[in-house]
PDB file of N, CA and C in Angstrom:
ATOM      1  N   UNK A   1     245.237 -72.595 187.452  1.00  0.00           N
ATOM      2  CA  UNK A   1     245.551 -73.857 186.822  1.00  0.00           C
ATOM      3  C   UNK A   1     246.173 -73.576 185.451  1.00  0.00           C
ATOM      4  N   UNK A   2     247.407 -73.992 185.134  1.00  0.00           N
ATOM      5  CA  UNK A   2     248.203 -73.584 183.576  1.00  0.00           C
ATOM      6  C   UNK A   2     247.874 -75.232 183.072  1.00  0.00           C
ATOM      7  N   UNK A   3     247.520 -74.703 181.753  1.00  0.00           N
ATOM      8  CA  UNK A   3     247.310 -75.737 180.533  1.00  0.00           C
ATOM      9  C   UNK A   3     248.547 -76.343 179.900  1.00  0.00           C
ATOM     10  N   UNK A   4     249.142 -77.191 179.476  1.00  0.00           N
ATOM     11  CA  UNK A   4     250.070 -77.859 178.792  1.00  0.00           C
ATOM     12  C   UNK A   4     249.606 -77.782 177.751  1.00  0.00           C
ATOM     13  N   UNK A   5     250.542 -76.894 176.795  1.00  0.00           N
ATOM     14  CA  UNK A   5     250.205 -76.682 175.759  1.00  0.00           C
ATOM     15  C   UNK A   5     250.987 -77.720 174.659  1.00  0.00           C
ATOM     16  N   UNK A   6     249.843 -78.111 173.337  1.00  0.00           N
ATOM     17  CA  UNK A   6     250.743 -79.211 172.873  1.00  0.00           C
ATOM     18  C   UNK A   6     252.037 -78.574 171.872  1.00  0.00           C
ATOM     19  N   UNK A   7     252.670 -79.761 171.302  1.00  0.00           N
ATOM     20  CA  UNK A   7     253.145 -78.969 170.168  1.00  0.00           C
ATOM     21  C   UNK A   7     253.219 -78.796 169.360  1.00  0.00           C
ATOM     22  N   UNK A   8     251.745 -78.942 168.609  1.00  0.00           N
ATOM     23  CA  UNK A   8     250.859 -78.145 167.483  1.00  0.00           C
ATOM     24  C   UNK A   8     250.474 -76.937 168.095  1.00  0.00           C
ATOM     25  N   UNK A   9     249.760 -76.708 169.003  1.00  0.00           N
ATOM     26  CA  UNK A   9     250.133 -75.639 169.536  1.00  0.00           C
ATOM     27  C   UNK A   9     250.466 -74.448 169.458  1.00  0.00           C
ATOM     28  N   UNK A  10     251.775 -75.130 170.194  1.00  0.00           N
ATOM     29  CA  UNK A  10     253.403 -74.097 170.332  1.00  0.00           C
ATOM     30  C   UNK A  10     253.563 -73.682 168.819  1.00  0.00           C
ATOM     31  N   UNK A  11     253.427 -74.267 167.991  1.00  0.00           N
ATOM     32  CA  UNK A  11     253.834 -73.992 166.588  1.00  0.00           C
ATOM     33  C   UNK A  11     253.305 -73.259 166.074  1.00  0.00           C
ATOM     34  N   UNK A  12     251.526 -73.402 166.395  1.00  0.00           N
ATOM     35  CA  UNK A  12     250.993 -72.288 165.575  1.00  0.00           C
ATOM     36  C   UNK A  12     251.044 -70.964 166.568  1.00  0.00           C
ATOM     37  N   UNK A  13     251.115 -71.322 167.595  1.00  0.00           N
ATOM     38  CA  UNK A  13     251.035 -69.932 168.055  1.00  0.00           C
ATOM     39  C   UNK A  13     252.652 -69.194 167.612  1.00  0.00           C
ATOM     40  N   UNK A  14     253.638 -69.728 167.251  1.00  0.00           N
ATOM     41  CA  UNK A  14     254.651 -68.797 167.085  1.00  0.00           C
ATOM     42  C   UNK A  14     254.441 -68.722 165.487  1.00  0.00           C
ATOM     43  N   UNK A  15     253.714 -69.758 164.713  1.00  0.00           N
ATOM     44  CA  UNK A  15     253.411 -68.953 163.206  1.00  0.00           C
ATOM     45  C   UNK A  15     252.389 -67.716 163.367  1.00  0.00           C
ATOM     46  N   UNK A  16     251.395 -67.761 163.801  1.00  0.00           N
ATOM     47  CA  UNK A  16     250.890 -66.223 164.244  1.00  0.00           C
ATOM     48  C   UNK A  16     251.245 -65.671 164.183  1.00  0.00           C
ATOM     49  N   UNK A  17     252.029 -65.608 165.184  1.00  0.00           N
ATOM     50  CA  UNK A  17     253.611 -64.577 165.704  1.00  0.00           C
ATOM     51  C   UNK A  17     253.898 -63.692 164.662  1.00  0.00           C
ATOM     52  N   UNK A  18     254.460 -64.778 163.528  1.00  0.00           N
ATOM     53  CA  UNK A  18     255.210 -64.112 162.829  1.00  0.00           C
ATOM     54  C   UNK A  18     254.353 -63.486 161.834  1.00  0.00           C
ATOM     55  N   UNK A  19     253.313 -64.355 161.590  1.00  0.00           N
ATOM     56  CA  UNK A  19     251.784 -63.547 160.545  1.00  0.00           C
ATOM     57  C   UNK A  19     252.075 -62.470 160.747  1.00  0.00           C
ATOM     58  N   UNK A  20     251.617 -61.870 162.313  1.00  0.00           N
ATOM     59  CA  UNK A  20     251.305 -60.691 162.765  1.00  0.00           C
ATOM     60  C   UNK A  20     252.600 -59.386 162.589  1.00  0.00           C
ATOM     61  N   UNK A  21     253.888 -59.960 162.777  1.00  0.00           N
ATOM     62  CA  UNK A  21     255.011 -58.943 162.305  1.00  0.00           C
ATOM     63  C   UNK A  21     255.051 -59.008 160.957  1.00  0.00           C
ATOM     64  N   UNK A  22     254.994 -59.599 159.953  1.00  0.00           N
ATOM     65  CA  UNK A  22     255.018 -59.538 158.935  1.00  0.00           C
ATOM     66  C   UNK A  22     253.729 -58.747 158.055  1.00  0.00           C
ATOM     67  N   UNK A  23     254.433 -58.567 156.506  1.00  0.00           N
ATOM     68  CA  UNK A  23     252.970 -57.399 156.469  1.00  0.00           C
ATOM     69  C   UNK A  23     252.517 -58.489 155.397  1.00  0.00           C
ATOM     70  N   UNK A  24     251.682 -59.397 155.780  1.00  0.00           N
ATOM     71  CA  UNK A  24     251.074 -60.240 154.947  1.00  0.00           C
ATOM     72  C   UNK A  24     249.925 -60.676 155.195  1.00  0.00           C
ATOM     73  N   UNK A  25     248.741 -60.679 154.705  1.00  0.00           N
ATOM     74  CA  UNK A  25     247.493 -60.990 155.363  1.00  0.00           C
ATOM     75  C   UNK A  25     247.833 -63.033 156.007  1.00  0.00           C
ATOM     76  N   UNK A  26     247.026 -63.527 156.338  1.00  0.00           N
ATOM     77  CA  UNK A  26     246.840 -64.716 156.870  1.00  0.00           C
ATOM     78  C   UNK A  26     246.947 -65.883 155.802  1.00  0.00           C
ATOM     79  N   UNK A  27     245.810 -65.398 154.603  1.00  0.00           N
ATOM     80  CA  UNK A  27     245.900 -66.103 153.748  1.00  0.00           C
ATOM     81  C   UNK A  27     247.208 -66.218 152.900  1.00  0.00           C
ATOM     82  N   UNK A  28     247.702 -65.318 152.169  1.00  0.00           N
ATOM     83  CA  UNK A  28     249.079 -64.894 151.765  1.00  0.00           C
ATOM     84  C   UNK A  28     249.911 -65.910 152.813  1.00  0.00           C
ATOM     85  N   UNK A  29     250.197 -65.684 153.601  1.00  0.00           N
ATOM     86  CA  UNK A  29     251.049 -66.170 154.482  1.00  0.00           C
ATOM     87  C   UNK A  29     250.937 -67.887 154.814  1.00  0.00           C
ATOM     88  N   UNK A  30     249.808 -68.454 154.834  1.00  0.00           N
ATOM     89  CA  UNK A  30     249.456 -69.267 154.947  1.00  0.00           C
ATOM     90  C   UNK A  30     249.758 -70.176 153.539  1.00  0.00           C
ATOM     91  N   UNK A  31     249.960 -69.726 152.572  1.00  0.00           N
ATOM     92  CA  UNK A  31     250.302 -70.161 151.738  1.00  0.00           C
ATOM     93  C   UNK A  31     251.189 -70.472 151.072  1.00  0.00           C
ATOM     94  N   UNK A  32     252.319 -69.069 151.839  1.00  0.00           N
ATOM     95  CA  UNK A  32     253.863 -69.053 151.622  1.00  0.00           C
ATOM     96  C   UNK A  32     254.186 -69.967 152.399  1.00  0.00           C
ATOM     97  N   UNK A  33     253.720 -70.631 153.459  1.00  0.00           N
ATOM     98  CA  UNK A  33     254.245 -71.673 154.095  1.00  0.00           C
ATOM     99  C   UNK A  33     253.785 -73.149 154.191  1.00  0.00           C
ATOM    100  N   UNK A  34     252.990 -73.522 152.862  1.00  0.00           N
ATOM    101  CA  UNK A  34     252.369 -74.251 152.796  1.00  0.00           C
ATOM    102  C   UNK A  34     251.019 -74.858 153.473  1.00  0.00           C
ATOM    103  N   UNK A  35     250.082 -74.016 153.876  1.00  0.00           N
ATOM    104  CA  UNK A  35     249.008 -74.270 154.874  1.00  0.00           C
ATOM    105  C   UNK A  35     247.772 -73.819 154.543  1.00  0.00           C
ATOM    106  N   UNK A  36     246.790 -74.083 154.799  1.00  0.00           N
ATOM    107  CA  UNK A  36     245.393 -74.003 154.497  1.00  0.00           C
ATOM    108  C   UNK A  36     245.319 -72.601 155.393  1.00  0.00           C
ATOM    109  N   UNK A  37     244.820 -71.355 154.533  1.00  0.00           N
ATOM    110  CA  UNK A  37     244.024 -70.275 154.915  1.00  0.00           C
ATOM    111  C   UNK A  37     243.257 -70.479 156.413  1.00  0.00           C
ATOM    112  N   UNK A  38     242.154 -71.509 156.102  1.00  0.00           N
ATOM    113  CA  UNK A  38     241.189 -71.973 156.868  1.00  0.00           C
ATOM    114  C   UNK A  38     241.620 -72.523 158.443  1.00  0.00           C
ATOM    115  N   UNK A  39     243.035 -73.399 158.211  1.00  0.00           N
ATOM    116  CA  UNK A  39     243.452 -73.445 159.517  1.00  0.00           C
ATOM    117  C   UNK A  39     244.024 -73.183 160.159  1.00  0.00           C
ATOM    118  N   UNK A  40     244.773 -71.659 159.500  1.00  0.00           N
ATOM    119  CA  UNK A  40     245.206 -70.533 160.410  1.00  0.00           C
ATOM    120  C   UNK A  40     244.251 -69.960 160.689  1.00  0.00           C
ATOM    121  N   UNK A  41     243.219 -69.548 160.104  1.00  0.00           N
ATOM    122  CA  UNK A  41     241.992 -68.810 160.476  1.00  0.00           C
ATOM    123  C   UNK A  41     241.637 -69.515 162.101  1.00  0.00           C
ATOM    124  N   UNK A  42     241.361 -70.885 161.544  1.00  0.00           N
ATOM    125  CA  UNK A  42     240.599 -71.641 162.426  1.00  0.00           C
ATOM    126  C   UNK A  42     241.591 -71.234 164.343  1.00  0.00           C
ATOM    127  N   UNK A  43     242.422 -71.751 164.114  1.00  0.00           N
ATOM    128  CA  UNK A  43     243.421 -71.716 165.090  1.00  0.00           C
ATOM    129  C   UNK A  43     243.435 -70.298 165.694  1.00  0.00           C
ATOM    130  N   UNK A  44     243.485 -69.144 164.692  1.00  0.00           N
ATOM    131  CA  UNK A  44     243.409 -67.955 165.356  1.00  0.00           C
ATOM    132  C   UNK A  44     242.509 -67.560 166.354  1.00  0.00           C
ATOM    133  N   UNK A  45     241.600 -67.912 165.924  1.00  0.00           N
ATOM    134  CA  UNK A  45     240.171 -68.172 166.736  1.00  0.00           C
ATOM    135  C   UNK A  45     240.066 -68.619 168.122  1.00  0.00           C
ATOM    136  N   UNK A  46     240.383 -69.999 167.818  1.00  0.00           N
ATOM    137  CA  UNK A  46     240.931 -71.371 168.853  1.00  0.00           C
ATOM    138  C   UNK A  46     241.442 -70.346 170.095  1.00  0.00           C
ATOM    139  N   UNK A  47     242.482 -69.898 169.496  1.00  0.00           N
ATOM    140  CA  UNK A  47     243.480 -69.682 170.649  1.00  0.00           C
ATOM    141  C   UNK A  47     243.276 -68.243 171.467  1.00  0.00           C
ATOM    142  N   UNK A  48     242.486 -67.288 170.618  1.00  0.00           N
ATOM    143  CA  UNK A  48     242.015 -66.343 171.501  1.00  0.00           C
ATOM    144  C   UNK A  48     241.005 -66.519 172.152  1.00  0.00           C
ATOM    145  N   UNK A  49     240.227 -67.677 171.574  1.00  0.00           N
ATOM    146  CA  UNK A  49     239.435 -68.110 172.745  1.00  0.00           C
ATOM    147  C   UNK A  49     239.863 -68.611 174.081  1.00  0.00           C
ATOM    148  N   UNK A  50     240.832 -69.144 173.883  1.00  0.00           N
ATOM    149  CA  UNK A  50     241.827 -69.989 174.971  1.00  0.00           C
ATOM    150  C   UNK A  50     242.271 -69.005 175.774  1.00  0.00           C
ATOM    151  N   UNK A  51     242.863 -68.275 175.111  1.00  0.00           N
ATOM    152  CA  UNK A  51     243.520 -66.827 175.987  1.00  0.00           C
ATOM    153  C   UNK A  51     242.738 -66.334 177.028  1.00  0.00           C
ATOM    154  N   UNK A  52     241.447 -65.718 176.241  1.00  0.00           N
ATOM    155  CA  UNK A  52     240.596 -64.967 176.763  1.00  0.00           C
ATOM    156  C   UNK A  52     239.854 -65.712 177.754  1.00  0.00           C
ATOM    157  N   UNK A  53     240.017 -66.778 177.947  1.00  0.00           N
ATOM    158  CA  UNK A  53     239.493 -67.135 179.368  1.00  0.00           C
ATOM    159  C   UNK A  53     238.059 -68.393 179.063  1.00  0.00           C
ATOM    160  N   UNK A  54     237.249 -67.941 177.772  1.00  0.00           N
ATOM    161  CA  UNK A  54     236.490 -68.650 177.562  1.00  0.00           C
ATOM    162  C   UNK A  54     236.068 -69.892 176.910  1.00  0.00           C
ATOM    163  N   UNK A  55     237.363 -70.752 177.598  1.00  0.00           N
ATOM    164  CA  UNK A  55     237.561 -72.358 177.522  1.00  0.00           C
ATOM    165  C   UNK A  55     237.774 -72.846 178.225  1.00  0.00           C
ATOM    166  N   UNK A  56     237.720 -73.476 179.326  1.00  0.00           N
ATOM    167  CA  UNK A  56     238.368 -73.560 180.440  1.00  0.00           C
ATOM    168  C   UNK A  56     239.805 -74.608 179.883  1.00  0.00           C
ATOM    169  N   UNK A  57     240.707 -74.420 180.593  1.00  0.00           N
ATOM    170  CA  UNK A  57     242.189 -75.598 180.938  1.00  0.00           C
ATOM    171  C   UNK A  57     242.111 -76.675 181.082  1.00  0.00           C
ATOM    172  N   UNK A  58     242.333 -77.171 180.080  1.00  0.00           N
ATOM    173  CA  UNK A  58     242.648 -78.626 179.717  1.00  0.00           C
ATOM    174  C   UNK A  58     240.838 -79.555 179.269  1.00  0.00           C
ATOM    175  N   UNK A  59     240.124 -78.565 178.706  1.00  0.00           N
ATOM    176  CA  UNK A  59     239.056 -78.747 177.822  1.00  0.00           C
ATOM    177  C   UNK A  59     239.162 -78.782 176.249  1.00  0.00           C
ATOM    178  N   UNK A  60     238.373 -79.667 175.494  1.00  0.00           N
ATOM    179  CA  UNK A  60     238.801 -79.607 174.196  1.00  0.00           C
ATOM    180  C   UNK A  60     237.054 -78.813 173.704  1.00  0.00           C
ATOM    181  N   UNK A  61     237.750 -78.384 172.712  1.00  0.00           N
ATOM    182  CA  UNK A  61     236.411 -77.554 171.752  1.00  0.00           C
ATOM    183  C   UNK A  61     235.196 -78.955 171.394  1.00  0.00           C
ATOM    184  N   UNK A  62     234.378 -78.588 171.028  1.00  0.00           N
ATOM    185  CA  UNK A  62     233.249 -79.905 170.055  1.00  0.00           C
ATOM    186  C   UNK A  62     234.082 -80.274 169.271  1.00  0.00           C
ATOM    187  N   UNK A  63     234.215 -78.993 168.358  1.00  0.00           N
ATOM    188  CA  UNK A  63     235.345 -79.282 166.854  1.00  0.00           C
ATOM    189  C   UNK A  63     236.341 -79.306 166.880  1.00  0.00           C
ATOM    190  N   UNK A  64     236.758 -80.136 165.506  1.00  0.00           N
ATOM    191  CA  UNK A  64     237.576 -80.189 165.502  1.00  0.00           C
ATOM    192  C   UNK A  64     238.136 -80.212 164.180  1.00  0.00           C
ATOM    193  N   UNK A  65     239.571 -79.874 163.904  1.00  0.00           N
ATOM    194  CA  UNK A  65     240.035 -79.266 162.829  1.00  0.00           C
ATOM    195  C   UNK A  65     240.049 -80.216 161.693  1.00  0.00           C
ATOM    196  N   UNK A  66     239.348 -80.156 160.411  1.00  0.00           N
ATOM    197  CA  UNK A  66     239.808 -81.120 159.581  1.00  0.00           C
ATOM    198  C   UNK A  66     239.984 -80.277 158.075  1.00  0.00           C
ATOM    199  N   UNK A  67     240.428 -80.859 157.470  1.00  0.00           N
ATOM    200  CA  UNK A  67     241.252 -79.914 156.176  1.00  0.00           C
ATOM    201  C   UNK A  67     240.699 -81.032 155.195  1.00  0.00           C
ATOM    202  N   UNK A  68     239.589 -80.834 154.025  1.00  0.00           N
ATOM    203  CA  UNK A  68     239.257 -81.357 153.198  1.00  0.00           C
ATOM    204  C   UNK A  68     240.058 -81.702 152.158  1.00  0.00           C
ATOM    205  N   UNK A  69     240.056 -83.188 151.515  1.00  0.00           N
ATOM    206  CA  UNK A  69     241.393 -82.762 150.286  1.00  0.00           C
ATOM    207  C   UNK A  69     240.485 -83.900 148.924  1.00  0.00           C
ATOM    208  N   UNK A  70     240.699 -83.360 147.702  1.00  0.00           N
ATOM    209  CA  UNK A  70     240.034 -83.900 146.645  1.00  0.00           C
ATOM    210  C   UNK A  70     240.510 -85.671 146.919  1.00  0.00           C
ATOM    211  N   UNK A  71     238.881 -86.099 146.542  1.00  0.00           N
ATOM    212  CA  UNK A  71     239.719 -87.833 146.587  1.00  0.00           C
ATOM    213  C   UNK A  71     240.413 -88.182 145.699  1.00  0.00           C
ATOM    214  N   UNK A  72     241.189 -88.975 146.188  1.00  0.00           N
ATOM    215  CA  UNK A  72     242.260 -89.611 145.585  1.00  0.00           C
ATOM    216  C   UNK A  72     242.977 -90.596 145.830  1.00  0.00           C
ATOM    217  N   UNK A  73     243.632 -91.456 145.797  1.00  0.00           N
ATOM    218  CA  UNK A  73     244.130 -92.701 146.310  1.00  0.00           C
ATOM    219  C   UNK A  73     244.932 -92.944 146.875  1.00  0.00           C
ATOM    220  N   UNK A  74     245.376 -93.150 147.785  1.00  0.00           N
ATOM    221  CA  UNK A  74     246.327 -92.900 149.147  1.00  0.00           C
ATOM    222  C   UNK A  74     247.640 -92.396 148.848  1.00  0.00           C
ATOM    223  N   UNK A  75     248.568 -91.886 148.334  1.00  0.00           N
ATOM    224  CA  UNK A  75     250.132 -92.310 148.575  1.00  0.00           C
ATOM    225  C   UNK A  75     250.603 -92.959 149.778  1.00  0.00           C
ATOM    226  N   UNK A  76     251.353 -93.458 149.657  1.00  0.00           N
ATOM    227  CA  UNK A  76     252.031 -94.026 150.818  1.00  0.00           C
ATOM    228  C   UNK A  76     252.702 -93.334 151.872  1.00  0.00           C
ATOM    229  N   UNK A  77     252.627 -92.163 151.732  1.00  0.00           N
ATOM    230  CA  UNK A  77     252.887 -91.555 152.724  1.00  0.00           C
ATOM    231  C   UNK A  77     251.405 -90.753 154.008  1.00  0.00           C
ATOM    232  N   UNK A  78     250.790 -91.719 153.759  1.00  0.00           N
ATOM    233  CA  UNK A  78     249.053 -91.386 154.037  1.00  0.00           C
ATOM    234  C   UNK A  78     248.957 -93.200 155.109  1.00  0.00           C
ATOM    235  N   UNK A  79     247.977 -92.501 156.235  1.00  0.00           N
ATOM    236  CA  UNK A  79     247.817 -94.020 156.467  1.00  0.00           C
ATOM    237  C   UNK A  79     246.154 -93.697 156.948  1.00  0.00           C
ATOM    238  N   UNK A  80     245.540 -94.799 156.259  1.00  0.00           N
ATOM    239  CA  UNK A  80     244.099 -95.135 155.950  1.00  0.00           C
ATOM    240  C   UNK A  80     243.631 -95.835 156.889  1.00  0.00           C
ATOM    241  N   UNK A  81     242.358 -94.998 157.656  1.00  0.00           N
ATOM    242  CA  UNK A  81     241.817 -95.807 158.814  1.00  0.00           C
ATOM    243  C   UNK A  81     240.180 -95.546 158.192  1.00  0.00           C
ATOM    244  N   UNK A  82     239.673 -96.736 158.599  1.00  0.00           N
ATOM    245  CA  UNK A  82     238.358 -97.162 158.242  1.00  0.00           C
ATOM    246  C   UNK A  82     237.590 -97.192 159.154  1.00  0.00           C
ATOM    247  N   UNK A  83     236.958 -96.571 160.005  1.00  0.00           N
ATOM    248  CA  UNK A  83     235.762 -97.092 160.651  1.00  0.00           C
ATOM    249  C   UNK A  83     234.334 -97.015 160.258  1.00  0.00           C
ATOM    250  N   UNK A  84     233.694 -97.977 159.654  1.00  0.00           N
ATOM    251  CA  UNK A  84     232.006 -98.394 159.452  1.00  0.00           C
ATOM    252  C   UNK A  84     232.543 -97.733 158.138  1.00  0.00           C
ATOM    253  N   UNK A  85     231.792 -96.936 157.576  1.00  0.00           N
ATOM    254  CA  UNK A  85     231.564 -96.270 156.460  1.00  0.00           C
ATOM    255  C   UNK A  85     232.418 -94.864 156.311  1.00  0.00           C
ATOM    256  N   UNK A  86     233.158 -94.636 157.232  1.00  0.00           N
ATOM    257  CA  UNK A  86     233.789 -93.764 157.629  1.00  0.00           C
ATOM    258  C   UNK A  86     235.119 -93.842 157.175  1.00  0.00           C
ATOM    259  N   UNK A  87     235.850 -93.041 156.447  1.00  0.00           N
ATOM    260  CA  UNK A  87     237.229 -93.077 155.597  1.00  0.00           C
ATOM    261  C   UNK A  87     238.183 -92.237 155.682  1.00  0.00           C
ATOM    262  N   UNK A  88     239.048 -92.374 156.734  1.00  0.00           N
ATOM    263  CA  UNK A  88     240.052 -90.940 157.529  1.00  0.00           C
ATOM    264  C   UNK A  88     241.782 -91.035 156.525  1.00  0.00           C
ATOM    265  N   UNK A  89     241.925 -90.551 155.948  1.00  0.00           N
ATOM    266  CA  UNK A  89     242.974 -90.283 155.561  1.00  0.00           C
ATOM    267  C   UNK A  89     244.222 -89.323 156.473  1.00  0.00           C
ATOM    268  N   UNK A  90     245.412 -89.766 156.607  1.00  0.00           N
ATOM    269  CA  UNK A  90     246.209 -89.138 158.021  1.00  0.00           C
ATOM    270  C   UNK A  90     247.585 -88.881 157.215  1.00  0.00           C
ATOM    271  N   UNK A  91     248.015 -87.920 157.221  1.00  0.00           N
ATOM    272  CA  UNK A  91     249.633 -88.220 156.883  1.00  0.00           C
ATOM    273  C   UNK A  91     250.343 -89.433 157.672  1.00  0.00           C
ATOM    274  N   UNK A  92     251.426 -89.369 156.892  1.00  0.00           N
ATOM    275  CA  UNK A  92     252.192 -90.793 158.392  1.00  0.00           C
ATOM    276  C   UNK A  92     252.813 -89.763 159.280  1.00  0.00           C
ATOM    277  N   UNK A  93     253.491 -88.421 159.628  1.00  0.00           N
ATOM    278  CA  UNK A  93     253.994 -88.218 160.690  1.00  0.00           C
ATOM    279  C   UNK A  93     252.924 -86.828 161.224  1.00  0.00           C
ATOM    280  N   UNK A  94     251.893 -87.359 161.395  1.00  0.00           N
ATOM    281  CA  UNK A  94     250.130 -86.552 161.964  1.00  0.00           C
ATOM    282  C   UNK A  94     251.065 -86.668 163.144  1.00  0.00           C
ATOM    283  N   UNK A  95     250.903 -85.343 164.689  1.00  0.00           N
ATOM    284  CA  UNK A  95     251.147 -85.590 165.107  1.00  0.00           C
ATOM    285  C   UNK A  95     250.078 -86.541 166.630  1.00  0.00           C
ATOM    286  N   UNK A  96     250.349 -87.296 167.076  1.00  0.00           N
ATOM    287  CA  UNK A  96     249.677 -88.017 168.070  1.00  0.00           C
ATOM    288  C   UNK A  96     248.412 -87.255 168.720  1.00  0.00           C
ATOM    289  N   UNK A  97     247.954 -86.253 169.072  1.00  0.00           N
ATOM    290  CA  UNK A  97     247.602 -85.248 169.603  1.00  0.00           C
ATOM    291  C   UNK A  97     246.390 -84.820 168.744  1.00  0.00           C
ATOM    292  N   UNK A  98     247.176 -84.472 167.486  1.00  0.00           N
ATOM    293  CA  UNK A  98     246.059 -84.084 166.455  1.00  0.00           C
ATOM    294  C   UNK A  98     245.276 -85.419 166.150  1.00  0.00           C
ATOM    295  N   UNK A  99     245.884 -86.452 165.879  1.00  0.00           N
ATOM    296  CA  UNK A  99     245.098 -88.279 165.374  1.00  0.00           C
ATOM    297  C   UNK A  99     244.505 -88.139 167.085  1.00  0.00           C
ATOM    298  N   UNK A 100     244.623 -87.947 167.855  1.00  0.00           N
ATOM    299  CA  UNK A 100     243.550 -88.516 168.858  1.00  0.00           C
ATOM    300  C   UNK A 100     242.263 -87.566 168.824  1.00  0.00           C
ATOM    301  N   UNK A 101     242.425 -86.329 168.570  1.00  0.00           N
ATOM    302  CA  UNK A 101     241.018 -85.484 168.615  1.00  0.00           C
ATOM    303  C   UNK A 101     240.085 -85.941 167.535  1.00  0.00           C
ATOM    304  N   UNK A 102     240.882 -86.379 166.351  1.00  0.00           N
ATOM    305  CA  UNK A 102     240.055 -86.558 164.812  1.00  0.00           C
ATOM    306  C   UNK A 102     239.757 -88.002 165.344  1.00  0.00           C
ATOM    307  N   UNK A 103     240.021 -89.092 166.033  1.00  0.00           N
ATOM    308  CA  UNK A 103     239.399 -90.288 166.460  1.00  0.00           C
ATOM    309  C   UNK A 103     238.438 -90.322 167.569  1.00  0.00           C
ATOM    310  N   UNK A 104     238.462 -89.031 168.183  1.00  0.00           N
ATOM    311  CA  UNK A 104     237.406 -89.083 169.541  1.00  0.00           C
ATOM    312  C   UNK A 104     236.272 -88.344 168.784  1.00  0.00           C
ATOM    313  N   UNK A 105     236.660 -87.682 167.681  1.00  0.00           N
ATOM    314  CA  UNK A 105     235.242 -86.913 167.544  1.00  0.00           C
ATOM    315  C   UNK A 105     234.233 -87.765 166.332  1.00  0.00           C
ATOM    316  N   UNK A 106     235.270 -88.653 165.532  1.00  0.00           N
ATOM    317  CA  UNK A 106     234.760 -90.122 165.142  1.00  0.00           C
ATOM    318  C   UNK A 106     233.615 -91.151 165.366  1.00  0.00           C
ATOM    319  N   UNK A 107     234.607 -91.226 166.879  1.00  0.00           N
ATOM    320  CA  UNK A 107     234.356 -92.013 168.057  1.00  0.00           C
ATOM    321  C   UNK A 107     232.658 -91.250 168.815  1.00  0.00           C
ATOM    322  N   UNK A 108     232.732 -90.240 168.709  1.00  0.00           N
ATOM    323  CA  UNK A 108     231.582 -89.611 169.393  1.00  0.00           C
ATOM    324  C   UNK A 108     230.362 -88.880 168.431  1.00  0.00           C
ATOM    325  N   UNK A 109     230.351 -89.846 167.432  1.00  0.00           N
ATOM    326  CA  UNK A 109     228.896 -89.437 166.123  1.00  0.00           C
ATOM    327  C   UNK A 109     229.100 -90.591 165.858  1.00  0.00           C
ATOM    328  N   UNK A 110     229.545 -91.864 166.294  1.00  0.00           N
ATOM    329  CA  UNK A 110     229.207 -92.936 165.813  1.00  0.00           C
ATOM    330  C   UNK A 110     228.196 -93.818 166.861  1.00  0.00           C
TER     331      UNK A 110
END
């Protein structure tokens, strides 16, 4: 059975890629390209788990990826979802894929 991979994904797995030819640790690198250490780390993880067999196809993890950011008051390029007491801050072009895992896992501690 082959998995459809999304394309967040596809993306990080070819930033890896290039992590790995390049002589730059993760963090370094992660930074030259604007990205949290933590969720290349995270992803690295992710996906050799995926590889290696011990996830099954077309299963999602418990977790799920979220990137902490100091509060602050929306810009407008942010779109603000509220549920109960609960306060999700999203870029506007999040892609679909990523906003549905961060709403099911919401959705599933509430």
């Amino acid at each position: 059975m082959h998995r459809t991979r999304s394309p967040r994904e596809r993306e990080i797995r070819r930033l890896l890629s290039q992590q790995e030819r390049s002589d730059l640790s993760i963090k370094d690198f992660a930074l030259e390209h604007g990205l949290s250490p933590h969720t290349l780390y995270w992803w690295r993880r992710e996906l050799r788990l995926r590889d290696d067999g011990r996830q099954a196809p077309g299963t999602r993890s418990p977790f799920v990826e979220v990137e902490l950011a100091q509060p602050t008051s929306p810009p407008a390029s942010l779109i603000e979802i509220r549920i109960a007491d609960i306060r999700i801050l999203v870029p506007a072009g999040v892609a679909a894929d990523d906003l549905r895992l961060v709403l099911e896992a919401v959705r599933g501690s509430c």
